[in-house]
Every structure is written in structure tokens, then in C-alpha cells.
Protein backbone atom coordinates (compact mmCIF):
# COMPACT_ATOMS: atom_id res chain seq x y z
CA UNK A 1 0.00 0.00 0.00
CA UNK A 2 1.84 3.33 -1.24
CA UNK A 3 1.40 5.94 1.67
CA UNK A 4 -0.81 8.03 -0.28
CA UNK A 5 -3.63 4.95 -0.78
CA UNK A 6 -2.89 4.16 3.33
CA UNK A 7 -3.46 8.27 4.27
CA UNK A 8 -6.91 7.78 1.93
CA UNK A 9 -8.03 4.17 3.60
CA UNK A 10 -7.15 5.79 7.37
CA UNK A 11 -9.56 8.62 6.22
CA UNK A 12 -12.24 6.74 4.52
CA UNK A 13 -12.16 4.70 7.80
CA UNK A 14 -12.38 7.81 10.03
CA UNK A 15 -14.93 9.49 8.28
CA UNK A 16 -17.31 6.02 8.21
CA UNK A 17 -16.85 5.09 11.67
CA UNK A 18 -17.58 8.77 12.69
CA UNK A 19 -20.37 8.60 10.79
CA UNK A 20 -21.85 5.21 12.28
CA UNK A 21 -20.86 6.47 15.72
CA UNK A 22 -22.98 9.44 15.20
CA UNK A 23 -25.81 7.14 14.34
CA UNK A 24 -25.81 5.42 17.10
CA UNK A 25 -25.36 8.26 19.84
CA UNK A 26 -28.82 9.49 18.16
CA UNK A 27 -29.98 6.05 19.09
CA UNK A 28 -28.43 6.06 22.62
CA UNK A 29 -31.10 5.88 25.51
CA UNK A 30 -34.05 5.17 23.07
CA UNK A 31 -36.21 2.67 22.75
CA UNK A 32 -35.79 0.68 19.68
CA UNK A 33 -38.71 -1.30 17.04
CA UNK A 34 -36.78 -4.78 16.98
CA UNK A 35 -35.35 -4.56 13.87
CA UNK A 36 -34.28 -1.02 14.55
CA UNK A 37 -32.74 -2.93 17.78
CA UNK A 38 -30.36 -5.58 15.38
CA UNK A 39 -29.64 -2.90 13.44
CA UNK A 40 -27.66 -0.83 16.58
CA UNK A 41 -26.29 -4.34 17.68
CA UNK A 42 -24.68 -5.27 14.30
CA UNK A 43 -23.07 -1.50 14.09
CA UNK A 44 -21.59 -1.67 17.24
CA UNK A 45 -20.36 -5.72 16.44
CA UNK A 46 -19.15 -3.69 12.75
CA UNK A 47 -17.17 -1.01 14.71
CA UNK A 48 -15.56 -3.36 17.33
CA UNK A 49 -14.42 -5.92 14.53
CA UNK A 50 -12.86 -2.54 12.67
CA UNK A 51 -10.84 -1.97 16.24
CA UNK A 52 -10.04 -5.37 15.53
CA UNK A 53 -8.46 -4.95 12.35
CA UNK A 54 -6.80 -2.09 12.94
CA UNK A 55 -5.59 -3.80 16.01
CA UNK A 56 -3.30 -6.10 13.31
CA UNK A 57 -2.86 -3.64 10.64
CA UNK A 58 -5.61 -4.91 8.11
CA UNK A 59 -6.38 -1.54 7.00
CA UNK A 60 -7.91 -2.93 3.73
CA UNK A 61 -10.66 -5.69 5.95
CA UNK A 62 -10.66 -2.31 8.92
CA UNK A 63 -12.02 0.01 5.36
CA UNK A 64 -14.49 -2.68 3.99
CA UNK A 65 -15.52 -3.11 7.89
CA UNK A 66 -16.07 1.03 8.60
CA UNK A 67 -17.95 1.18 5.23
CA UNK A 68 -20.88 -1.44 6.30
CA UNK A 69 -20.77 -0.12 9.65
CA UNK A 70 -21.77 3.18 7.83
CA UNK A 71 -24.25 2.02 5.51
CA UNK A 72 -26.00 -0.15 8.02
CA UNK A 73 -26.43 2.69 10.67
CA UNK A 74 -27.98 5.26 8.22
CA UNK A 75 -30.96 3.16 8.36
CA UNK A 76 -31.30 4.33 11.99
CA UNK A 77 -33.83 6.38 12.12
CA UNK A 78 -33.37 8.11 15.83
CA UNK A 79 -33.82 11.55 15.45
């Protein structure tokens, strides 16, 4: 990975795990449907296995991770 690819996968990462983060501090404290409910517990499992891969220096698995994370929580609706 040249260093310019790595600076764009740490901030592709950064910006998607911000961005489910936010997600789910809307959800935070609020009572969930039950779908809504899976939703918030397979973002968090997303974000924790993205920890994990930056843990080992997968930055490719850690992007692909962040980016699901992302997509999944924007169907929170929590507003």
C-alpha cells in the first residue's frame, strides 16, 4: 500500500466510523422497534471488529468493515 492509498483508507475509515458512531449516539437511551434494535447491535459488532483490524494492521478488511458499519447505521432512524 503506497502511503498516499494508506493516508486515503485511514480517512475513509475515520470518516465512516464517525459517521456510524454518530448514528448510534442518536440512538443512545431510546427505545428501539426490533429490527431497529439488530440494526444498533450489528453497528456496534461492525465497529468493534474494525478496532479489531486495525488492532493487526488490516487496514484494507478495517475500510471494507467502517464502510458497512456506515451504511447499516444510516438506516437508523433516531432523530
Amino acid at each position: 500500500m503506497t502511503s498516499q492509498t494508506l493516508r486515503s483508507a485511514v480517512a475513509s475509515i475515520a470518516a465512516d466510523t464517525s459517521a456510524a458512531r454518530a448514528a448510534l449516539d442518536r440512538c443512545a437511551g431510546r427505545t428501539l422497534q426490533p429490527d431497529q434494535d439488530g440494526v444498533r447491535d450489528a453497528t456496534t459488532r461492525l465497529l468493534a471488529e474494525v478496532h479489531d483490524a486495525l488492532a493487526v494492521i488490516d487496514f484494507a478488511r478495517a475500510q471494507s468493515l467502517a464502510r458497512q458499519a456506515r451504511q447499516l447505521s444510516a438506516s437508523l432512524d433516531c432523530r
